[in-house]
C-alpha atoms as a PDB file:
ATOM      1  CA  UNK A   1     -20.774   7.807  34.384  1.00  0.00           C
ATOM      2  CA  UNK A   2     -17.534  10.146  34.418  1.00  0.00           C
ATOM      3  CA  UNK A   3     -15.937  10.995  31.782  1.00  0.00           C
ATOM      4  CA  UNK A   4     -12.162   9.056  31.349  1.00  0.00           C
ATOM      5  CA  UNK A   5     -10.653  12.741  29.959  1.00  0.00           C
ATOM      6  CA  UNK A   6     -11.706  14.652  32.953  1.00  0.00           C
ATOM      7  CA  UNK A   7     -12.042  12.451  35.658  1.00  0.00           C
ATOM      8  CA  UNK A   8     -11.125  14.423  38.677  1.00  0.00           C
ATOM      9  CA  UNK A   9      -9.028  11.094  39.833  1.00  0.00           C
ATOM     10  CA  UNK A  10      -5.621  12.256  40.787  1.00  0.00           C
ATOM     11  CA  UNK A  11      -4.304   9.104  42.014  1.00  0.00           C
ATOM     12  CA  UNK A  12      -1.733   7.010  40.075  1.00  0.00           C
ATOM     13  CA  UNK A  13      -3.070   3.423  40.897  1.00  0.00           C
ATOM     14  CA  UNK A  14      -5.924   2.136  38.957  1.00  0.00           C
ATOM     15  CA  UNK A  15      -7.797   0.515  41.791  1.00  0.00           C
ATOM     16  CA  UNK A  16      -9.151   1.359  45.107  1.00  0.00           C
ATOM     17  CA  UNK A  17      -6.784   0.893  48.243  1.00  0.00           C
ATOM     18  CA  UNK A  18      -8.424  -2.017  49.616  1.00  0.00           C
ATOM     19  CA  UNK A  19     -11.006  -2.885  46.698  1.00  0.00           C
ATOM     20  CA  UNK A  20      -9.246  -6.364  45.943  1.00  0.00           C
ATOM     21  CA  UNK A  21      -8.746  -7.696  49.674  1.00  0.00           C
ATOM     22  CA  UNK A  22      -8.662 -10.921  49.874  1.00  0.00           C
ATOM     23  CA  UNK A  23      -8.078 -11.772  45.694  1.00  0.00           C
ATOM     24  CA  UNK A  24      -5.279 -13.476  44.301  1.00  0.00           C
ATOM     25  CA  UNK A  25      -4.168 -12.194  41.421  1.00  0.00           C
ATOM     26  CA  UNK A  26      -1.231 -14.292  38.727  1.00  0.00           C
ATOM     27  CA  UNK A  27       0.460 -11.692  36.744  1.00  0.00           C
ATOM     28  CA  UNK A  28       2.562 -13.540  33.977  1.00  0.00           C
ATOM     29  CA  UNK A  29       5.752 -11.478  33.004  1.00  0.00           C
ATOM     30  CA  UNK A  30       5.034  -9.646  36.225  1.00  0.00           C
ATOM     31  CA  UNK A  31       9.187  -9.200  37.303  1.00  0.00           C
ATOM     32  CA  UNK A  32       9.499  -5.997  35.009  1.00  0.00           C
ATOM     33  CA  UNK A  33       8.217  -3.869  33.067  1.00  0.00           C
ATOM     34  CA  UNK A  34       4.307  -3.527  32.441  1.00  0.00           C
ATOM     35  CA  UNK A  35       3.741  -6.284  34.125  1.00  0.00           C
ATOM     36  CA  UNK A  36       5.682  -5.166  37.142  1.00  0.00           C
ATOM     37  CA  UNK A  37       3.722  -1.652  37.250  1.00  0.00           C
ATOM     38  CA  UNK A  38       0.690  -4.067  37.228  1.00  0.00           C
ATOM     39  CA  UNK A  39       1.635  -6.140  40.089  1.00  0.00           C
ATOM     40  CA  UNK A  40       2.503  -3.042  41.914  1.00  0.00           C
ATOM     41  CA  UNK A  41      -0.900  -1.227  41.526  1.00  0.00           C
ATOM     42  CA  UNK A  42      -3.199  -4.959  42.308  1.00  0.00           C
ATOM     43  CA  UNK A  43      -0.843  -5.206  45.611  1.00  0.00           C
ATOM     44  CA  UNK A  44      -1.561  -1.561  46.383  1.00  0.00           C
ATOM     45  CA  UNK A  45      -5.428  -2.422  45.415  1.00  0.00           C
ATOM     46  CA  UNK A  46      -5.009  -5.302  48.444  1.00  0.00           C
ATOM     47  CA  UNK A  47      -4.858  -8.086  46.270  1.00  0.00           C
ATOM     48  CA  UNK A  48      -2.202 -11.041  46.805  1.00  0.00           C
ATOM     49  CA  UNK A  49       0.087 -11.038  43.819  1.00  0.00           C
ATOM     50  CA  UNK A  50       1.485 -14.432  42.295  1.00  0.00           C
ATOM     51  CA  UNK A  51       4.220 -13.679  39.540  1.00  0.00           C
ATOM     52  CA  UNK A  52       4.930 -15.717  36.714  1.00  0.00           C
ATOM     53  CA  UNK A  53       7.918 -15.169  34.803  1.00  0.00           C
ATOM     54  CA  UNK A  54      10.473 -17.223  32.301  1.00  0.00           C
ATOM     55  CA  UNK A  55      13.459 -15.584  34.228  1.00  0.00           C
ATOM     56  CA  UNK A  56      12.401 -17.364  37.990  1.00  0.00           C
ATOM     57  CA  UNK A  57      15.293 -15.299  39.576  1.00  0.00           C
ATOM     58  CA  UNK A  58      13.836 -11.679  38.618  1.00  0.00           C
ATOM     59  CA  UNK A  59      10.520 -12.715  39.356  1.00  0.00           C
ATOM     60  CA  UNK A  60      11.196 -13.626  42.868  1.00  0.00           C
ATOM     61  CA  UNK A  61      13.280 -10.214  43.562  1.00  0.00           C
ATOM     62  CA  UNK A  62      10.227  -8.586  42.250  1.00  0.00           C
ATOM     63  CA  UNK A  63       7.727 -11.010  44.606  1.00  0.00           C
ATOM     64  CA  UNK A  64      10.506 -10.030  47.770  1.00  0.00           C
ATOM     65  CA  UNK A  65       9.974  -5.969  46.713  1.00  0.00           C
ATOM     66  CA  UNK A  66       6.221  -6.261  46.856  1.00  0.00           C
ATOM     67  CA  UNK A  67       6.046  -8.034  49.928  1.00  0.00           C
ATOM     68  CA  UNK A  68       8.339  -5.227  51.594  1.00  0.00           C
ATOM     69  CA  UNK A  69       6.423  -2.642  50.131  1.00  0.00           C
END
């Protein structure tokens, strides 16, 4: 198993391109933030992202900038 400190990963997503096709993922507080970075890097994985926020109208900005992405 590698070693975390020197992995000789250079990419800046945690996950696989592809490795969560077909997955639906809900991401609460996912319209900034952590939460946003997160949403970003499960899309780029392949998953489907859901985003649950308290503020409904950044949260749906952030679901229209994932789906051009």
């Amino acid at each position: 198993m590698p070693n975390p400190t020197t992995s000789s990963d250079t990419s800046t997503s945690g996950a696989a391109p592809g490795v969560l096709a077909d997955r639906v993922v809900l991401i609460t507080g996912g319209s900034r933030g952590l939460g946003a970075a997160i949403a970003q890097d499960l899309g780029e994985a392949g998953a489907r992202i859901a985003i649950a926020d308290l503020d409904a109208d950044r949260a749906a900005d952030r679901a229209r900038t994932l789906g051009e992405a």
